[in-house]
C-alpha atoms as a PDB file:
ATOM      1  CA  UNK A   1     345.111 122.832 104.188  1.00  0.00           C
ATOM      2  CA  UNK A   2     343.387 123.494 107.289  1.00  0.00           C
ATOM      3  CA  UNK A   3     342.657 120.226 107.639  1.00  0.00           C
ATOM      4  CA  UNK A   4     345.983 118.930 108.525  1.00  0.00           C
ATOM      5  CA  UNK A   5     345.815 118.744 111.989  1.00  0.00           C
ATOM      6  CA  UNK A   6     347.720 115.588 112.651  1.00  0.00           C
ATOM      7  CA  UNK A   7     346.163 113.158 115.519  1.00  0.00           C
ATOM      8  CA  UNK A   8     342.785 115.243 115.383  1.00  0.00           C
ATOM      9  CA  UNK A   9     342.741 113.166 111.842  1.00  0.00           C
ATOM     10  CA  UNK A  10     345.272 110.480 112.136  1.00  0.00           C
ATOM     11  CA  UNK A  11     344.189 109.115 115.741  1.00  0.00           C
ATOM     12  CA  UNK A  12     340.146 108.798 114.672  1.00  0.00           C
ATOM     13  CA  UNK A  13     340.250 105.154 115.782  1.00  0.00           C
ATOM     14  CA  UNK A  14     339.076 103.293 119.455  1.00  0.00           C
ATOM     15  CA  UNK A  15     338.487  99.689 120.384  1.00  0.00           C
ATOM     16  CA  UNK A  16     336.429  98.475 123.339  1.00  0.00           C
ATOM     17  CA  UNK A  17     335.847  99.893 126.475  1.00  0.00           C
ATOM     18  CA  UNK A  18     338.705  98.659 128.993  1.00  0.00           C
ATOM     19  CA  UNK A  19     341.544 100.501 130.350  1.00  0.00           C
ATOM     20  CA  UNK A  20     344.459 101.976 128.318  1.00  0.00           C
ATOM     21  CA  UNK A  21     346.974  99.632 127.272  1.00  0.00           C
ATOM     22  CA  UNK A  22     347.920  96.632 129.757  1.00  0.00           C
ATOM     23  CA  UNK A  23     351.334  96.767 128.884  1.00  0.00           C
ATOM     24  CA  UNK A  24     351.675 100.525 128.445  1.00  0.00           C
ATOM     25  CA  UNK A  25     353.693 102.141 131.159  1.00  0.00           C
ATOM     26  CA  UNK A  26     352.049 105.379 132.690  1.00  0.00           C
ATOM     27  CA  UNK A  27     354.216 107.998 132.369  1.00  0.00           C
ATOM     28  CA  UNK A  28     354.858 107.052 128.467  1.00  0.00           C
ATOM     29  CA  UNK A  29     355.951 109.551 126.116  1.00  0.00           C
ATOM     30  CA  UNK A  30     356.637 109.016 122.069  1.00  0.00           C
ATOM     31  CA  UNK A  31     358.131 111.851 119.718  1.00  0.00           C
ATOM     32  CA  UNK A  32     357.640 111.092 116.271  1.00  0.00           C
ATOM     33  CA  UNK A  33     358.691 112.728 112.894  1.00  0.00           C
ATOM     34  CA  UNK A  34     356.442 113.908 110.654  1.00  0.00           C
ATOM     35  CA  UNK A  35     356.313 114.035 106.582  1.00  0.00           C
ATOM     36  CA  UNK A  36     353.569 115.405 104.294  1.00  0.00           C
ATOM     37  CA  UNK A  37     353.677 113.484 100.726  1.00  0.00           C
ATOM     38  CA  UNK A  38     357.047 112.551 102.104  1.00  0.00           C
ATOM     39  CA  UNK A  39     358.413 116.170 102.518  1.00  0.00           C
ATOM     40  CA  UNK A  40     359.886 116.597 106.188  1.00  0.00           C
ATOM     41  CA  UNK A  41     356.686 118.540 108.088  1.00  0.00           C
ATOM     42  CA  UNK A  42     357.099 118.653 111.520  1.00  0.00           C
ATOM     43  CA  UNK A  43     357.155 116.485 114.710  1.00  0.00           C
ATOM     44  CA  UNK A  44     354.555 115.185 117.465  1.00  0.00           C
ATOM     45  CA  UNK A  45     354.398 113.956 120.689  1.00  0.00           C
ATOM     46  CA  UNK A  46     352.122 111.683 122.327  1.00  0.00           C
ATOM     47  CA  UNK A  47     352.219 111.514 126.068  1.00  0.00           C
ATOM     48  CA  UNK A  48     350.266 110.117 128.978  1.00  0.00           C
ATOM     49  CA  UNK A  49     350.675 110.741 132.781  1.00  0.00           C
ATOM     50  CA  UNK A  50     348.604 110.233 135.841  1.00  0.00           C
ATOM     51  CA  UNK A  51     346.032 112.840 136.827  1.00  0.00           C
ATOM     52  CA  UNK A  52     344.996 112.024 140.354  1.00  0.00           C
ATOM     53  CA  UNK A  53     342.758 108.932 139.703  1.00  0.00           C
ATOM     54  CA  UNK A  54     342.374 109.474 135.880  1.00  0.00           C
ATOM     55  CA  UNK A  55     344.718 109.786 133.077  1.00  0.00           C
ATOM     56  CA  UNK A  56     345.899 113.245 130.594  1.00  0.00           C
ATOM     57  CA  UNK A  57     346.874 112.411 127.530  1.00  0.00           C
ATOM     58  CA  UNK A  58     348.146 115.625 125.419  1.00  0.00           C
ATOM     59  CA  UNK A  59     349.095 115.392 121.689  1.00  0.00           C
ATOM     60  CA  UNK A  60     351.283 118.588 120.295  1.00  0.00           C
ATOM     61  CA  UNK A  61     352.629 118.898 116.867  1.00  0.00           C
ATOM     62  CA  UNK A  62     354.634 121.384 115.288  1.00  0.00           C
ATOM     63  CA  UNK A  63     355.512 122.512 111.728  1.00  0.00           C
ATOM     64  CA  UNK A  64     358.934 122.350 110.728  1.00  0.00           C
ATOM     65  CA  UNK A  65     361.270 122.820 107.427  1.00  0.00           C
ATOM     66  CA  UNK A  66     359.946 123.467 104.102  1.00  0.00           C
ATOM     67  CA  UNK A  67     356.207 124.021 105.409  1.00  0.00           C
ATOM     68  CA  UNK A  68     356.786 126.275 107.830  1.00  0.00           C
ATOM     69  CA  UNK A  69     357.587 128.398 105.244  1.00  0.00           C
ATOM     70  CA  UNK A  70     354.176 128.469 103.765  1.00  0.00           C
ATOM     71  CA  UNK A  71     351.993 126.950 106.471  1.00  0.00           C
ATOM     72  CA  UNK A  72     352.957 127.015 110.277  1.00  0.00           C
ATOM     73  CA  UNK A  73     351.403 124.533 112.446  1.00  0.00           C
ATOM     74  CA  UNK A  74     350.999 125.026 116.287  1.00  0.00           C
ATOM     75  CA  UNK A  75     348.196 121.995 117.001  1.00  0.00           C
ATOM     76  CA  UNK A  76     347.649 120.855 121.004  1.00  0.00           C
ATOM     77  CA  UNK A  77     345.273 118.117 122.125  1.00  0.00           C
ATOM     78  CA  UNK A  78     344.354 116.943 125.754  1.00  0.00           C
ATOM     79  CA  UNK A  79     342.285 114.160 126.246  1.00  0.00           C
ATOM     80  CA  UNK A  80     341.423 113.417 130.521  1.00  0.00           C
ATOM     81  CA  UNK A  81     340.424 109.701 130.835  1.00  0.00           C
ATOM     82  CA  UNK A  82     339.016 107.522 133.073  1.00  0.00           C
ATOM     83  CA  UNK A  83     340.723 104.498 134.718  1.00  0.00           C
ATOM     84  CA  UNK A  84     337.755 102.410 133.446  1.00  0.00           C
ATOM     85  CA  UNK A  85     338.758 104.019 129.612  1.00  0.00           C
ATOM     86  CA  UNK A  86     336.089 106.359 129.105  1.00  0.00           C
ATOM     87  CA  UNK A  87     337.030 110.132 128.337  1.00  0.00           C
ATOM     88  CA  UNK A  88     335.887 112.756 130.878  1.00  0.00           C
ATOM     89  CA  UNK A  89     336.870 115.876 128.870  1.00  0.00           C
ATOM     90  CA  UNK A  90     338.366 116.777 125.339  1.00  0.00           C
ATOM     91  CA  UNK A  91     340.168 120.290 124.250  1.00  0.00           C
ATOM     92  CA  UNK A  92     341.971 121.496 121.321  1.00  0.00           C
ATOM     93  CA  UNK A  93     343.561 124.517 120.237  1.00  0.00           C
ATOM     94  CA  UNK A  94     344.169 124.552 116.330  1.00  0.00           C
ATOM     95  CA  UNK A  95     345.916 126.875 114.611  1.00  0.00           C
ATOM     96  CA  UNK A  96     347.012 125.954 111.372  1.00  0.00           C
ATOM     97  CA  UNK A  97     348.217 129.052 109.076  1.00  0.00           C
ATOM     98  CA  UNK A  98     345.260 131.248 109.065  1.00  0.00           C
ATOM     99  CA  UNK A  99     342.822 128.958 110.465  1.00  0.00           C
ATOM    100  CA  UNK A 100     342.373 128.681 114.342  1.00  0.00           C
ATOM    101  CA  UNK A 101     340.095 126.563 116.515  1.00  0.00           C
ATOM    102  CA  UNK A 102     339.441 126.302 120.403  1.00  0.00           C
ATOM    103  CA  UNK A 103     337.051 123.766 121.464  1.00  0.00           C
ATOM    104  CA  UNK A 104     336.417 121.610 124.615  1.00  0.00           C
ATOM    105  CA  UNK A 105     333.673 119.042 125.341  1.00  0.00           C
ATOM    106  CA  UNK A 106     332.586 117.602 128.556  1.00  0.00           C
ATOM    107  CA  UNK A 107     330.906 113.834 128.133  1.00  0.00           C
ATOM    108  CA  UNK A 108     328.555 112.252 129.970  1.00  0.00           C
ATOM    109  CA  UNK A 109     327.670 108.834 129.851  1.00  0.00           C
ATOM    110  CA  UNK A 110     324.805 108.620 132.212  1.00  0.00           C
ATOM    111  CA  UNK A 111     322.899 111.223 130.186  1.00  0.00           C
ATOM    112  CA  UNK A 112     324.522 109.697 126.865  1.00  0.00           C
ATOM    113  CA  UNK A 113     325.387 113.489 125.861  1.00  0.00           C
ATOM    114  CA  UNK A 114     328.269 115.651 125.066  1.00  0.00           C
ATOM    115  CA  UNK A 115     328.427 119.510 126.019  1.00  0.00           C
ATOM    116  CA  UNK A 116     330.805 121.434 123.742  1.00  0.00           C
ATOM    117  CA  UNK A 117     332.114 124.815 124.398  1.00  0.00           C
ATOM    118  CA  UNK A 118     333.860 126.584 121.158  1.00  0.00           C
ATOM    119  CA  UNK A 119     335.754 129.097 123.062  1.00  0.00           C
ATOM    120  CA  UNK A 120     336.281 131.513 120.104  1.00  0.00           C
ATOM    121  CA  UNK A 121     332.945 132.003 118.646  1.00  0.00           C
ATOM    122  CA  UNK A 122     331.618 131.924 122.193  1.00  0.00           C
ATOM    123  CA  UNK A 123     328.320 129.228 121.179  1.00  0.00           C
ATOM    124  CA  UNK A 124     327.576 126.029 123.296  1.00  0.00           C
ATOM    125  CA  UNK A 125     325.863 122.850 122.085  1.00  0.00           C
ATOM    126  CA  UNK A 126     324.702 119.306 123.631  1.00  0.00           C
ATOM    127  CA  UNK A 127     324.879 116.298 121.277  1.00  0.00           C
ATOM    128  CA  UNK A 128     323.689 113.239 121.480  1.00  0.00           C
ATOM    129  CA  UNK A 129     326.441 110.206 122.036  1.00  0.00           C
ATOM    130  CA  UNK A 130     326.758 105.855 122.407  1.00  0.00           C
ATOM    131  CA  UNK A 131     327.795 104.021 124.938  1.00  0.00           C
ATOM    132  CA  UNK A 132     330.949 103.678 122.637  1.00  0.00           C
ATOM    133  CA  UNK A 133     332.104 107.122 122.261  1.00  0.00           C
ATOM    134  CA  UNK A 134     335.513 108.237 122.053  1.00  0.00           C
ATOM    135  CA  UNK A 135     337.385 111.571 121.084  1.00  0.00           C
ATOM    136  CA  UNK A 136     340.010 112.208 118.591  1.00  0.00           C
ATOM    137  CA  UNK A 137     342.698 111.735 120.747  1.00  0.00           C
ATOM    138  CA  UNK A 138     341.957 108.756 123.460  1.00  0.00           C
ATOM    139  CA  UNK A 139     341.133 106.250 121.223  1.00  0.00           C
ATOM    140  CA  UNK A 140     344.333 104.972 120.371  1.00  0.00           C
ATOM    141  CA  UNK A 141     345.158 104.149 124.078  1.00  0.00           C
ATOM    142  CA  UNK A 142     341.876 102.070 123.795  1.00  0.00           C
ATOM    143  CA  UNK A 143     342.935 100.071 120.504  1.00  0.00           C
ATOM    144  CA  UNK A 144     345.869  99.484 122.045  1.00  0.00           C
ATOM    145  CA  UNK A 145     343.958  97.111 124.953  1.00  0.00           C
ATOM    146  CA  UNK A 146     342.824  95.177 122.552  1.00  0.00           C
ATOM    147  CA  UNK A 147     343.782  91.576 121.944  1.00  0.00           C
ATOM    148  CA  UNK A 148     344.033  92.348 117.826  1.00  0.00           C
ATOM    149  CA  UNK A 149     343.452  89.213 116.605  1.00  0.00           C
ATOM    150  CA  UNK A 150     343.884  89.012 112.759  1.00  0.00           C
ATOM    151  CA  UNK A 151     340.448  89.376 110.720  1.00  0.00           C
ATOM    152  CA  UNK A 152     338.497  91.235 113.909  1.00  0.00           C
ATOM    153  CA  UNK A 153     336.355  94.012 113.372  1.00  0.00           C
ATOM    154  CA  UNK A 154     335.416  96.687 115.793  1.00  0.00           C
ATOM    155  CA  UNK A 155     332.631  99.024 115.841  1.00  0.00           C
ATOM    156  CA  UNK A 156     332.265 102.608 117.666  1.00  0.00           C
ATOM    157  CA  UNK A 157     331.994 106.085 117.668  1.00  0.00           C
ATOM    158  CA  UNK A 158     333.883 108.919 117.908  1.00  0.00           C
ATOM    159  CA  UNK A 159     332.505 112.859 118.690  1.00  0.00           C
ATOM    160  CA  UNK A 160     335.080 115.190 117.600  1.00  0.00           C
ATOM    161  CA  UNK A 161     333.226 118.490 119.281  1.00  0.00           C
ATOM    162  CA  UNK A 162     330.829 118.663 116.324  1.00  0.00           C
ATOM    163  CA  UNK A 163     329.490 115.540 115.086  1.00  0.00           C
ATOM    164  CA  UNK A 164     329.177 111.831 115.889  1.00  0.00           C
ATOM    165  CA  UNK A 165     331.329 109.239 113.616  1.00  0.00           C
ATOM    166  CA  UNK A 166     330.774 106.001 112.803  1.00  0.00           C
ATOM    167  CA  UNK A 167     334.359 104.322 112.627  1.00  0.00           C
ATOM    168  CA  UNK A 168     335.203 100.445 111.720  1.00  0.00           C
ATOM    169  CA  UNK A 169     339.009  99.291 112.855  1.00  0.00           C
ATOM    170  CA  UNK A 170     339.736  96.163 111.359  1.00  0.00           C
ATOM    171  CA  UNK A 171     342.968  94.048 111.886  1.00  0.00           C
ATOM    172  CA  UNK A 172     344.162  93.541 108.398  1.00  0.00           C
ATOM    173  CA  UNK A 173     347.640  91.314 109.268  1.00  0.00           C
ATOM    174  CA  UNK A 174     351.241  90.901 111.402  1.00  0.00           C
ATOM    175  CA  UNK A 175     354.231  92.031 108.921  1.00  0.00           C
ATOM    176  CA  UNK A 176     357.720  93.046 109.605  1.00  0.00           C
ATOM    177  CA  UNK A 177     358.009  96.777 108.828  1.00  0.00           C
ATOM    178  CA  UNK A 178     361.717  98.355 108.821  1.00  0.00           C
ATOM    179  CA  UNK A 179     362.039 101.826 111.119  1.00  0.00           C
ATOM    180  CA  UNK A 180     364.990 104.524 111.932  1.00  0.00           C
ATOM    181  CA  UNK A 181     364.686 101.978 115.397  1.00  0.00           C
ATOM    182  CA  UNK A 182     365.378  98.810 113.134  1.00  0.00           C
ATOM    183  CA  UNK A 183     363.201  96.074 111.978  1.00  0.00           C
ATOM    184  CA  UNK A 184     360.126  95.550 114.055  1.00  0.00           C
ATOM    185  CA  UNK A 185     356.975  92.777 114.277  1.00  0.00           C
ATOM    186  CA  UNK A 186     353.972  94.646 114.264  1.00  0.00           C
ATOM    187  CA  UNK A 187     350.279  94.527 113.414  1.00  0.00           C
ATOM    188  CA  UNK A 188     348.465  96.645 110.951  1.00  0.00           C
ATOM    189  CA  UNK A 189     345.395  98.218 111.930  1.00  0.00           C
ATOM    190  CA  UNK A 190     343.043  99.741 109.319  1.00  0.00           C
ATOM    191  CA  UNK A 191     339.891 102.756 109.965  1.00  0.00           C
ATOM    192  CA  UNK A 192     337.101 103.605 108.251  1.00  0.00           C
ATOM    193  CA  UNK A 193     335.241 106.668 108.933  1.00  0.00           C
ATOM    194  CA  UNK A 194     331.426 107.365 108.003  1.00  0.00           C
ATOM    195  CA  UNK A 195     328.969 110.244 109.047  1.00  0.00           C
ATOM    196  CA  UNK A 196     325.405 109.212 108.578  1.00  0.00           C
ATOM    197  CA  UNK A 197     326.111 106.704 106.552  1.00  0.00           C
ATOM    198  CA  UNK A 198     328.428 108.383 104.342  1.00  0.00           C
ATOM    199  CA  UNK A 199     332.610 108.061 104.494  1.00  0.00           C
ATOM    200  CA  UNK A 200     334.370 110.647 105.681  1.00  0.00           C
ATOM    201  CA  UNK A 201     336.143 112.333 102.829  1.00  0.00           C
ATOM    202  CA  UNK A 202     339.434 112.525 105.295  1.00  0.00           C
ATOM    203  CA  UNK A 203     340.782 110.468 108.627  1.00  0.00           C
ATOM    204  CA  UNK A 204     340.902 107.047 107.494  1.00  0.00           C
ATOM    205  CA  UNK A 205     344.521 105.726 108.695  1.00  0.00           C
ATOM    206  CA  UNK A 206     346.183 102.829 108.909  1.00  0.00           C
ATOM    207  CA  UNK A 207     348.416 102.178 112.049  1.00  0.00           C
ATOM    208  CA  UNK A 208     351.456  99.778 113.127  1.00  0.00           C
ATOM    209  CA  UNK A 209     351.541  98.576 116.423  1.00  0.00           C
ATOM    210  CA  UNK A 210     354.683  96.815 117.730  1.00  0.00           C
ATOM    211  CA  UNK A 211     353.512  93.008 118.739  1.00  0.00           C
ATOM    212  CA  UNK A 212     353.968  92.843 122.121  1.00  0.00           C
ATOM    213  CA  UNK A 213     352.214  93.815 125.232  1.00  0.00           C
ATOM    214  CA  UNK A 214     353.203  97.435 124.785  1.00  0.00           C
ATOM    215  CA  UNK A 215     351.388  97.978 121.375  1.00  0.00           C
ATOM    216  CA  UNK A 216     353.539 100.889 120.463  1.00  0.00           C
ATOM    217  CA  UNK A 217     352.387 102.932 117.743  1.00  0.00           C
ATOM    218  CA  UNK A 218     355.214 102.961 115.385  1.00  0.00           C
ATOM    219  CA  UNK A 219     353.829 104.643 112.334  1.00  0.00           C
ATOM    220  CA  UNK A 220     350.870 105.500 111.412  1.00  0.00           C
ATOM    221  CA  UNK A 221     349.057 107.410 108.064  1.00  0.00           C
ATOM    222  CA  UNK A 222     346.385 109.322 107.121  1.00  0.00           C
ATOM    223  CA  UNK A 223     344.882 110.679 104.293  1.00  0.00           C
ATOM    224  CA  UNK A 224     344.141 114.504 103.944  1.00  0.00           C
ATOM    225  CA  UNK A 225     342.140 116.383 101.305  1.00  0.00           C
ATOM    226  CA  UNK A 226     345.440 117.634  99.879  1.00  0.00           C
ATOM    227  CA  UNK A 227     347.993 114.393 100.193  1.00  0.00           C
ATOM    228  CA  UNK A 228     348.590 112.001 103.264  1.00  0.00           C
ATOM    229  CA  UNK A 229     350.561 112.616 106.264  1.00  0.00           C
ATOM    230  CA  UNK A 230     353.082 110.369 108.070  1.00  0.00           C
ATOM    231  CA  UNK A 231     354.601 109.497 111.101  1.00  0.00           C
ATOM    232  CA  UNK A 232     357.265 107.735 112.124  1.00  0.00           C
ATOM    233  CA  UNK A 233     358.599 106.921 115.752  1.00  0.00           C
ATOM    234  CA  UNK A 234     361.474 108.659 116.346  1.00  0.00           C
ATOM    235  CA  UNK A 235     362.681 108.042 119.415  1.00  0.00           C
ATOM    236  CA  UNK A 236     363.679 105.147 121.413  1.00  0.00           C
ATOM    237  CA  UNK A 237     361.153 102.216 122.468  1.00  0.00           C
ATOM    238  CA  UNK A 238     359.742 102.398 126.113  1.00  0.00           C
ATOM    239  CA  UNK A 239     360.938  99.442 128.004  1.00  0.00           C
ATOM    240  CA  UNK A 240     358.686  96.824 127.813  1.00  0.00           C
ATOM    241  CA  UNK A 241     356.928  96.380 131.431  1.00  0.00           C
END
């Protein structure tokens, strides 16, 4: 299960390049529950704040009940964005029962390269990225910019500090979906996930956004090797803007 590292598989999605959410509101901060084949797992928190003239966004998430027992989860994320929507610099620290992971990568979109440090096994490497690279963790703030008109298709990549993806969001339909908050509109956003042609055997999710300006991610899924994980907004709304 070391795979279950929640938004470094759940949030493998981006749109196009353009600012973070229009209607967001910087700071913004959502706590969400989290189930594993719909046993209570955890929680998570998304959050975004101003970093001089960029943006942090830092993911945690935290094993709770029944599989803490068996498999403790301590995951952090932090993605540093620019205000034109490009990420600067990615780092996470994974540890996931016996399974730990420190990595940070530096992009750089005049060269078209990344420069990733893994911290523990003390290596560096330089890969080769698009124009339309994202990391594990910013792209949802760029997805969120989007208009999401029913039927569209978006293509980019993502580099998750060893390899380049291939992802394909597509925006399947608007549906009323019932939450802990109450009933809310939202539109459901599929992704697809392929590595040199080939999809990803994990990381394809489907997410609800609320329809409005805001695009709140209300829930969102992923599949794992061993079940899928879920969350589920728990707290309030932010105020729309």
């Amino acid at each position: 299960m070391k795979k279950f590292s929640l938004l470094a598989q759940a949030v493998l999605l981006a749109a196009i390049l353009c600012p973070p959410a229009s209607g967001a509101i910087v700071p913004e901060r959502l706590v969400y529950d989290v189930t594993w084949t719909g046993i209570k797992a955890g929680s998570a928190e998304l959050e975004v704040t101003e970093k001089g003239d960029e943006l942090l966004i830092v993911n945690t998430i935290r094993s709770g009940g029944f599989v803490s027992s068996f498999f403790r989860i301590d995951d952090k994320s932090e993605s540093v964005i620019s205000r034109s929507g490009r990420p600067r610099f990615f780092r996470k620290n994974i540890k996931e029962g016996r399974y730990r992971a420190l990595r940070e990568a530096t992009f750089d979109f005049a060269g078209l390269h990344a420069d990733c440090k893994d911290l523990q096994k003390k290596t560096e490497r330089r890969d080769r990225i698009s124009a339309r690279t994202y990391d594990n963790l910013s792209c949802i703030y760029f997805i969120r910019s989007s208009e999401l008109v029913t039927g569209q298709t978006i293509l980019f990549d993502i580099y998750d500090t060893k390899r380049l993806l291939n992802a394909e969001v597509r925006v399947v339909k608007r549906e009323k979906i019932s939450t802990a908050l109450g009933v809310l509109d939202t539109v459901m956003v599929t992704s697809r996930l392929k590595f040199n042609g080939v999809p990803a055997r994990v990381g394809d999710a489907t997410f609800w956004f609320t329809d409005d300006s805001r695009r709140i991610p209300v829930k969102i899924t992923t599949k794992l090797k061993v079940g899928d994980i879920t969350l589920t907004l728990a707290g309030p709304l932010p105020p729309a803007p």
